[in-house]
C-alpha atoms as a PDB file:
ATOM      1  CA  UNK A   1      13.853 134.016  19.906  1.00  0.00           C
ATOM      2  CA  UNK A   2      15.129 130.370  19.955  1.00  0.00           C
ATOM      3  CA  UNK A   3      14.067 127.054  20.955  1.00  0.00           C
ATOM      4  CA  UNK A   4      17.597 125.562  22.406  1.00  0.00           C
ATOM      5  CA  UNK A   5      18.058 122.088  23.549  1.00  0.00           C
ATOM      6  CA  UNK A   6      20.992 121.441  25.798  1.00  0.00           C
ATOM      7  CA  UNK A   7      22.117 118.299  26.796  1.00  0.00           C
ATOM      8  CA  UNK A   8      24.702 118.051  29.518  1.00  0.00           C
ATOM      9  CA  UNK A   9      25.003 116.268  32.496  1.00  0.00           C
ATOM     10  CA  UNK A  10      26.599 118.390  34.491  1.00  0.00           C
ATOM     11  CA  UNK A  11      23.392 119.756  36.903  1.00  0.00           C
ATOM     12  CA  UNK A  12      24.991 123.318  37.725  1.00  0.00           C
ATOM     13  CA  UNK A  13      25.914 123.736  34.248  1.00  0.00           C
ATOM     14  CA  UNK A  14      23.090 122.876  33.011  1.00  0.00           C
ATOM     15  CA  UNK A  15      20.628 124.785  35.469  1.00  0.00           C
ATOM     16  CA  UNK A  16      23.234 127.889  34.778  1.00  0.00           C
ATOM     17  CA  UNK A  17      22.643 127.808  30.860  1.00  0.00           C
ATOM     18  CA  UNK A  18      19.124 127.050  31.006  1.00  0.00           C
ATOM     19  CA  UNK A  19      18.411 130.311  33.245  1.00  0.00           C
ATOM     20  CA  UNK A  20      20.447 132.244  31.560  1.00  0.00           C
ATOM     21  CA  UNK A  21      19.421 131.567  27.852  1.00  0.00           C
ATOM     22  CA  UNK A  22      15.482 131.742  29.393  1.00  0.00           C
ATOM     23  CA  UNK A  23      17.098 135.557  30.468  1.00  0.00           C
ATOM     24  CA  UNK A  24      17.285 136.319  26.814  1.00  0.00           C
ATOM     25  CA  UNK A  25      13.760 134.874  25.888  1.00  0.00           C
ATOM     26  CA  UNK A  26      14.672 131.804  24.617  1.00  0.00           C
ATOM     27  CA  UNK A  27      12.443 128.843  24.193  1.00  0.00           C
ATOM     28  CA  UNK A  28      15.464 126.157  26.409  1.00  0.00           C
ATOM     29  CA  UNK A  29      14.524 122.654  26.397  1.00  0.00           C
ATOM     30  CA  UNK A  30      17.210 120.187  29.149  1.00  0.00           C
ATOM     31  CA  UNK A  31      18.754 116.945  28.859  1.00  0.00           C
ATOM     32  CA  UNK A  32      21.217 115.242  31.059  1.00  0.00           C
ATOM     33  CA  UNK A  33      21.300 112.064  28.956  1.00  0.00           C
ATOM     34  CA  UNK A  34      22.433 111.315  25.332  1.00  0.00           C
ATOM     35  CA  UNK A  35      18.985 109.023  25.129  1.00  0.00           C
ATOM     36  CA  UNK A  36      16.677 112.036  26.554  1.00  0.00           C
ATOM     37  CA  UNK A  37      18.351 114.653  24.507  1.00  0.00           C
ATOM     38  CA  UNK A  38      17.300 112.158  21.759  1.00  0.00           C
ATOM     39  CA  UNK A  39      13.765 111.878  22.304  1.00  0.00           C
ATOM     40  CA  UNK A  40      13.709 115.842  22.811  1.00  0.00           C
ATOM     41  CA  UNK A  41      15.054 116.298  19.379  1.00  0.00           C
ATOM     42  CA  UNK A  42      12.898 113.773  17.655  1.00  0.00           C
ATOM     43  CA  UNK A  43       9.476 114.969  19.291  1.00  0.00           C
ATOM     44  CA  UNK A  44      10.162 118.594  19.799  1.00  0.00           C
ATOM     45  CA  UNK A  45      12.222 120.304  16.574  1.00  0.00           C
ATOM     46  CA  UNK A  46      14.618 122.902  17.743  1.00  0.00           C
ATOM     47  CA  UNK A  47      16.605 125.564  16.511  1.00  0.00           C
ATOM     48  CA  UNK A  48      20.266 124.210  17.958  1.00  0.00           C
ATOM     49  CA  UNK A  49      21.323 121.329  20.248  1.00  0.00           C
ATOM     50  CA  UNK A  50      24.141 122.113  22.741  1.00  0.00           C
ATOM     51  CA  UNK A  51      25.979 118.734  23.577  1.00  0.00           C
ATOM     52  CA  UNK A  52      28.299 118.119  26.231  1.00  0.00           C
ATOM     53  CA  UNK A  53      31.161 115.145  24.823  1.00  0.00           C
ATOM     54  CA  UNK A  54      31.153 113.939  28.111  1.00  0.00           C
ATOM     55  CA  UNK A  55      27.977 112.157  29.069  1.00  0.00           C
ATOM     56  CA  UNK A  56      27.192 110.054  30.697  1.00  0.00           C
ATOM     57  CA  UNK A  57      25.382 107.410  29.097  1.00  0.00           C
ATOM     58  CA  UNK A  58      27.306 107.465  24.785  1.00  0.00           C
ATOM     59  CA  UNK A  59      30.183 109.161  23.998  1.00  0.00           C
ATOM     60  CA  UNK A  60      29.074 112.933  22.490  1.00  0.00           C
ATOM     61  CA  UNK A  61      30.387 112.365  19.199  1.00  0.00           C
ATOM     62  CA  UNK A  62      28.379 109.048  19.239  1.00  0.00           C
ATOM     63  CA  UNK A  63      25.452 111.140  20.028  1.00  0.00           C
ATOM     64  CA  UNK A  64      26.323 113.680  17.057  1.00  0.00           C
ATOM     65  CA  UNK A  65      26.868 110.611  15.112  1.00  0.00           C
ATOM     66  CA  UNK A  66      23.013 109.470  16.052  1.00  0.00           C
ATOM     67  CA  UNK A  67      21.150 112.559  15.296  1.00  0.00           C
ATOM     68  CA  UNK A  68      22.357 113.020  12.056  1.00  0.00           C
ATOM     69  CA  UNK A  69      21.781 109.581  10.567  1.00  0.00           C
ATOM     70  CA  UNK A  70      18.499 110.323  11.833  1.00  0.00           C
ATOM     71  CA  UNK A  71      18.727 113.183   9.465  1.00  0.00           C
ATOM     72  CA  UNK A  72      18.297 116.078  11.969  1.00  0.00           C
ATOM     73  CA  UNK A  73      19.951 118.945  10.411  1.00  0.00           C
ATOM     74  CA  UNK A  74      19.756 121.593  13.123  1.00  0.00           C
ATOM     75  CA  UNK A  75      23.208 122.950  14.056  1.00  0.00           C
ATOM     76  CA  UNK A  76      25.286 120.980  16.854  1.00  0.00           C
ATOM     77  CA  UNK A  77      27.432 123.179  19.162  1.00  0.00           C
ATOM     78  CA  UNK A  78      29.718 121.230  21.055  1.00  0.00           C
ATOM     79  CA  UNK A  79      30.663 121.749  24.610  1.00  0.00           C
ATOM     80  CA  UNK A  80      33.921 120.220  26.055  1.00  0.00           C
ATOM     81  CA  UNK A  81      36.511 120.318  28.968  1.00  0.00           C
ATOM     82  CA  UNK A  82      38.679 118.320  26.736  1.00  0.00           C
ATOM     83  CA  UNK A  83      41.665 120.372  25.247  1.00  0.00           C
ATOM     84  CA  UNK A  84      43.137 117.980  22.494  1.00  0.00           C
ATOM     85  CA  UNK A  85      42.299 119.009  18.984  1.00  0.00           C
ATOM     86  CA  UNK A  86      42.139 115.160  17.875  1.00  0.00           C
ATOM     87  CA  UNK A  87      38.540 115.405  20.011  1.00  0.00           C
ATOM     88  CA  UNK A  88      37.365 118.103  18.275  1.00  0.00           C
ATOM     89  CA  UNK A  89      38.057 116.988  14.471  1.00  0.00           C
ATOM     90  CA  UNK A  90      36.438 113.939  15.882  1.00  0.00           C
ATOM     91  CA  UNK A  91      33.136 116.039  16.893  1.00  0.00           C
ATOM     92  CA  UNK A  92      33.406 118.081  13.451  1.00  0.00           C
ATOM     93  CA  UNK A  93      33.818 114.970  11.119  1.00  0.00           C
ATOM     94  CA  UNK A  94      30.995 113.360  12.962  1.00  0.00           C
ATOM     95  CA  UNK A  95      28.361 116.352  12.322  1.00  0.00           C
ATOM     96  CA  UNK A  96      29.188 118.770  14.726  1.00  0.00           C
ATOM     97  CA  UNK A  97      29.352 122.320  13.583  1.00  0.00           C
ATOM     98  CA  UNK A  98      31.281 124.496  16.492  1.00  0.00           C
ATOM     99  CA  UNK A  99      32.400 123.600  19.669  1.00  0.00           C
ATOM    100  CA  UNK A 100      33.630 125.545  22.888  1.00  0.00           C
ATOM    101  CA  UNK A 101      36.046 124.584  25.139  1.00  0.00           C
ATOM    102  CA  UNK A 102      35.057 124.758  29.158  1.00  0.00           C
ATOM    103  CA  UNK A 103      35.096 127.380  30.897  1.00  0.00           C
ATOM    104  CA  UNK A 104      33.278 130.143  28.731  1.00  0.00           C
ATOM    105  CA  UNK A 105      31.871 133.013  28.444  1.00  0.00           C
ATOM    106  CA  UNK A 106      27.950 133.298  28.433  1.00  0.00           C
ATOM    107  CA  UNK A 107      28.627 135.982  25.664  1.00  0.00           C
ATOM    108  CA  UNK A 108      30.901 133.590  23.607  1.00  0.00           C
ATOM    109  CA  UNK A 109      28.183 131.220  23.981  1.00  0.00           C
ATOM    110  CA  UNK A 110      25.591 133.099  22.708  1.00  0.00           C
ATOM    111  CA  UNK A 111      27.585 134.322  19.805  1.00  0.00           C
ATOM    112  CA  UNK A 112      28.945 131.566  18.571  1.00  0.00           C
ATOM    113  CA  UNK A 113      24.890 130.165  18.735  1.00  0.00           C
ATOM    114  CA  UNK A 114      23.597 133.091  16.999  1.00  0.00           C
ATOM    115  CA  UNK A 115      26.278 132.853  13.893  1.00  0.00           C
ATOM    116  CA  UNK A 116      25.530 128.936  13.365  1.00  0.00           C
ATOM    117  CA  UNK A 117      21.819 129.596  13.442  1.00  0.00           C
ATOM    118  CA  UNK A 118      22.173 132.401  11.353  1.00  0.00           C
ATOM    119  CA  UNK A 119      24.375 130.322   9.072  1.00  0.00           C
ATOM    120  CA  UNK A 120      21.542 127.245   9.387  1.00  0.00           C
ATOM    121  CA  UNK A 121      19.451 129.539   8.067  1.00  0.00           C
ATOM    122  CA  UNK A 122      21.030 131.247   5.100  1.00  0.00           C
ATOM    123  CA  UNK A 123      21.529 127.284   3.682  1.00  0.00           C
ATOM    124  CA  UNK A 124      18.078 126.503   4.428  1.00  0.00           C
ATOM    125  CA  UNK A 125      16.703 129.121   2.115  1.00  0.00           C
ATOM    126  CA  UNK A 126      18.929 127.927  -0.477  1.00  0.00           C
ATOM    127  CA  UNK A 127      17.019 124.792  -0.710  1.00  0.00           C
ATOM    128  CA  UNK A 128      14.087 123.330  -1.421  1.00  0.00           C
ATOM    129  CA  UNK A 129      12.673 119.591  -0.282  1.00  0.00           C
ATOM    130  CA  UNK A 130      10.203 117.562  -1.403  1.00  0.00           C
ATOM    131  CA  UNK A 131      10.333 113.689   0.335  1.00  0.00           C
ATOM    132  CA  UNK A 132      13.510 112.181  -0.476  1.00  0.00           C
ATOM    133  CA  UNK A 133      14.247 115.003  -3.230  1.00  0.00           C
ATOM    134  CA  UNK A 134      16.177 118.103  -2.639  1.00  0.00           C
ATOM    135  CA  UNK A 135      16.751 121.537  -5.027  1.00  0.00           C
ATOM    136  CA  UNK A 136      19.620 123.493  -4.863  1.00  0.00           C
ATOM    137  CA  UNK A 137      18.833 126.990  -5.464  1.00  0.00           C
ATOM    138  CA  UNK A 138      22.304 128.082  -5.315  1.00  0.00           C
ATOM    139  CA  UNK A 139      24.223 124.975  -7.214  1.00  0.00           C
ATOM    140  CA  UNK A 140      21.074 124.840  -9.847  1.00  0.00           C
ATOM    141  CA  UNK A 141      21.217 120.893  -8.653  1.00  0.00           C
ATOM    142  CA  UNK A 142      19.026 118.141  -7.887  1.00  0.00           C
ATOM    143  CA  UNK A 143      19.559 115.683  -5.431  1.00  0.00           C
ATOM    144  CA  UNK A 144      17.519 112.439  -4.476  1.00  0.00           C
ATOM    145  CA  UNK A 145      18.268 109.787  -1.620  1.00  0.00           C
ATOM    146  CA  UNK A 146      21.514 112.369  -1.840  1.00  0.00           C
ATOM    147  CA  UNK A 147      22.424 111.598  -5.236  1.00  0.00           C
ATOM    148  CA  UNK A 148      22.627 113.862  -8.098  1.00  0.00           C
ATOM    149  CA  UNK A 149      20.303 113.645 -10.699  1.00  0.00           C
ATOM    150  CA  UNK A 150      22.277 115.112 -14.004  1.00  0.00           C
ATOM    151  CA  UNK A 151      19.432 117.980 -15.366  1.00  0.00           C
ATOM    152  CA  UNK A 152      19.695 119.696 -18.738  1.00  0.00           C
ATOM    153  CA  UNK A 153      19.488 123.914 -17.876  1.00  0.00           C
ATOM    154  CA  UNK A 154      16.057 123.742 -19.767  1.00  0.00           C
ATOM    155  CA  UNK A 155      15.518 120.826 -17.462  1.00  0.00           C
ATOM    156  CA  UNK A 156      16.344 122.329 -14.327  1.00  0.00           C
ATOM    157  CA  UNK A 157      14.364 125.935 -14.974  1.00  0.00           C
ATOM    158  CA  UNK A 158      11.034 123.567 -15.252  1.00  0.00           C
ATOM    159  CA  UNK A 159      11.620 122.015 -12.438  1.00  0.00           C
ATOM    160  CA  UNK A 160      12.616 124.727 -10.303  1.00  0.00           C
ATOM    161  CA  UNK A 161       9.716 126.855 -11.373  1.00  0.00           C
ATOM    162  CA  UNK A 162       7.213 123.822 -11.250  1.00  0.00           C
ATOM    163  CA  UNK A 163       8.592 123.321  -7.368  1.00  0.00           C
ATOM    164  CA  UNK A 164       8.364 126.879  -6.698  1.00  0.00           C
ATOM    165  CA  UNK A 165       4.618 126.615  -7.154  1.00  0.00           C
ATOM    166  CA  UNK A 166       4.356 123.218  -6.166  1.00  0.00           C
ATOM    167  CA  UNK A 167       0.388 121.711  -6.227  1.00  0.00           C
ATOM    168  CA  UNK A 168      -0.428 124.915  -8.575  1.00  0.00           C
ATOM    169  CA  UNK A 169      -1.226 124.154 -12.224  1.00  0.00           C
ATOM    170  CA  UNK A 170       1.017 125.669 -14.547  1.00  0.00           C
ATOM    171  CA  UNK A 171       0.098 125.868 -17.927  1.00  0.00           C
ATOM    172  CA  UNK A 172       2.609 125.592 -21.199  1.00  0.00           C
ATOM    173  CA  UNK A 173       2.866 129.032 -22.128  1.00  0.00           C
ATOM    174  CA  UNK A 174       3.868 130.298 -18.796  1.00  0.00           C
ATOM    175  CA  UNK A 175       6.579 127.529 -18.786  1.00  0.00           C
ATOM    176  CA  UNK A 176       7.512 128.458 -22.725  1.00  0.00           C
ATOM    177  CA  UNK A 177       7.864 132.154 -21.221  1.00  0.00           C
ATOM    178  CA  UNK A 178      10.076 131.352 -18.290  1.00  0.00           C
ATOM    179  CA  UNK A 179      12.542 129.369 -20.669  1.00  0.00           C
ATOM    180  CA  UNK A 180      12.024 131.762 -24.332  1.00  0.00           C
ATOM    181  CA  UNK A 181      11.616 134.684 -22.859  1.00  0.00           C
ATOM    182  CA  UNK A 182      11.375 136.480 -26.347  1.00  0.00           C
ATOM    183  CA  UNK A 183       8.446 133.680 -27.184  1.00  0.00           C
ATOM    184  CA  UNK A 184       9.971 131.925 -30.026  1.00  0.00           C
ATOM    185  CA  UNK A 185       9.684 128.402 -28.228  1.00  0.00           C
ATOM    186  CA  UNK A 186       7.403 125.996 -29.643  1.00  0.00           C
ATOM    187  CA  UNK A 187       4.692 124.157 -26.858  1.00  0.00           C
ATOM    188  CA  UNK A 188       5.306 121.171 -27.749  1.00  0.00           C
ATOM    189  CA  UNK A 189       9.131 121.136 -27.088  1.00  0.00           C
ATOM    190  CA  UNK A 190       7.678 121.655 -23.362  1.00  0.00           C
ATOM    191  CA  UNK A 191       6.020 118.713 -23.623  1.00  0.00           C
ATOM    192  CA  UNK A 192       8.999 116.891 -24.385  1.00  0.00           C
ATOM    193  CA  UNK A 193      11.177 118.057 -22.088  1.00  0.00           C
ATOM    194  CA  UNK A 194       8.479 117.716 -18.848  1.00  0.00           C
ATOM    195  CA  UNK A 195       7.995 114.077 -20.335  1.00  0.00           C
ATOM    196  CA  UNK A 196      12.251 113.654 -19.846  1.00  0.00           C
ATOM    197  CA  UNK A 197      12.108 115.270 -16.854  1.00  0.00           C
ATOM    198  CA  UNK A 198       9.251 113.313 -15.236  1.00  0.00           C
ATOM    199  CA  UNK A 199      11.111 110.417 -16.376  1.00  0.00           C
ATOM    200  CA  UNK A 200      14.411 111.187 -14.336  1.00  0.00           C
ATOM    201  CA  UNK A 201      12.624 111.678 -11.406  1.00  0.00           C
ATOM    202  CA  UNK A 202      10.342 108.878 -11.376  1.00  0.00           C
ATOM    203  CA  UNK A 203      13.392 106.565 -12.332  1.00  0.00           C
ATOM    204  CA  UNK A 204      15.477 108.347  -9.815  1.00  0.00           C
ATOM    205  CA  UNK A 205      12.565 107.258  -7.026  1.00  0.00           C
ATOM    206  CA  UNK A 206       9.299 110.041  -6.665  1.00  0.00           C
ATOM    207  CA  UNK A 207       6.277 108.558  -7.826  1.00  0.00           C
ATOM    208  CA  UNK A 208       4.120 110.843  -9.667  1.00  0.00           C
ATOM    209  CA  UNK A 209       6.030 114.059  -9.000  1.00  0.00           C
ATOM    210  CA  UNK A 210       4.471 116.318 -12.228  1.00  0.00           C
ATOM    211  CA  UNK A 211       0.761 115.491 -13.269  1.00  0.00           C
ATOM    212  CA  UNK A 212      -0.513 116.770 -16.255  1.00  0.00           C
ATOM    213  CA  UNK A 213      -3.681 118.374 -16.375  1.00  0.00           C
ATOM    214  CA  UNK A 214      -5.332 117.858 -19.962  1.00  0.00           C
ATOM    215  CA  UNK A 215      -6.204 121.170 -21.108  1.00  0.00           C
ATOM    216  CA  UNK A 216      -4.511 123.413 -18.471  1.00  0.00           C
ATOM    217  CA  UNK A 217      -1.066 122.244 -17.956  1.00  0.00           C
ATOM    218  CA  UNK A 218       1.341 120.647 -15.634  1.00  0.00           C
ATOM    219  CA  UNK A 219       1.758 120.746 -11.858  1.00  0.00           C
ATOM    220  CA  UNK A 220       4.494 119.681  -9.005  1.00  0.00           C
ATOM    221  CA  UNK A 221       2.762 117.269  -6.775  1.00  0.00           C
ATOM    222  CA  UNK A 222       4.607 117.165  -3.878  1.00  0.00           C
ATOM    223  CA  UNK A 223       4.480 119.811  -0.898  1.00  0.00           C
ATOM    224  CA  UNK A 224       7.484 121.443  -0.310  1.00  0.00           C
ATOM    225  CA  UNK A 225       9.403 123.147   2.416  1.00  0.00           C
END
């Protein structure tokens, strides 16, 4: 089940999801302030924020605004009574990732939860972060401070594989495999290429992110999630 953090101000509401979402066995954490629903999401990770536009102390899409330049990357389901479509391409562009006009349906609710946490999910495994630096499984790319860093494919394999078994010693021959697979690679070309790779990274802004080990290999330095 989920941890859910809902932040309206309306009390009924409020009391109404929170019971019922607790029905299903969910984890539901309440706010009925933008600056409560904030500390809830910086001191107790969640799996999805539910945010009312209207409350009462910052505009909703202020608040969406807020959590993700705090980089919180959960999904944001918006709840409003508001019917315009110029409010809700405001709560999209601002971070938002669904929103649901009042009055629903518990089950609409629940689905429409489900399929962004699902969807959360799927993008989550598709990366990999390590402090400011992220891998993209799916693209073959790598970002830092949210900039692409331009790898060569030989480039990219090392690094993925080095960040796959991140503070694990790797030695040359294992690496030589991944990339020649029929063994024809010379060892020292690894060298060279782990050199230029350390190189774009450490100019790029990670300190120390592959340390060699004389004698063994190399090995990613940072932990990962």
């Amino acid at each position: 089940m989920y941890k859910i953090l809902i932040i309206e101000d309306d009390v009924i509401l409020n009391h109404h999801l929170k019971v019922q979402l607790n029905s299903d066995g969910h984890n539901v954490l309440s706010a009925k302030t933008a600056e409560e629903g904030i500390y809830f999401l910086k001191d107790h990770p969640c799996d999805i924020a539910i945010i009312d536009l209207g409350l009462p102390d910052m505009d909703g899409v202020e608040l969406v605004t807020k959590v993700r330049s705090l980089k919180i990357s959960i999904p944001i389901l918006i709840l409003t009574a508001r019917s315009n479509w110029e409010e809700k391409v405001r709560a999209l562009d601002a971070g938002a990732d669904d929103y649901l006009v009042k009055p629903f349906q518990k089950e609409e609710l629940i689905a429409r939860m489900n399929a962004l946490i699902r969807r959360h999910n799927r993008i989550a495994q598709s990366t990999i972060h390590a402090e400011n630096m992220e891998l993209n499984l799916l693209q073959k790319k790598l970002f830092i401070f949210e900039e692409e860093i331009e790898l060569t494919a030989f480039e990219y394999d090392i690094l993925e594989f080095l960040v796959r078994h991140s503070c694990q010693v790797k030695s040359k021959f294992e690496i030589l495999d991944l990339i020649y697979q029929d063994q024809s690679g010379d060892p020292n070309t690894i060298e060279v290429m782990v050199s230029r790779l350390r190189k774009k990274l450490t100019t790029a802004g990670i300190s120390n992110p592959i340390e060699t080990i004389r004698g063994q290999g190399y090995m990613f330095n940072l932990q990962t999630t």
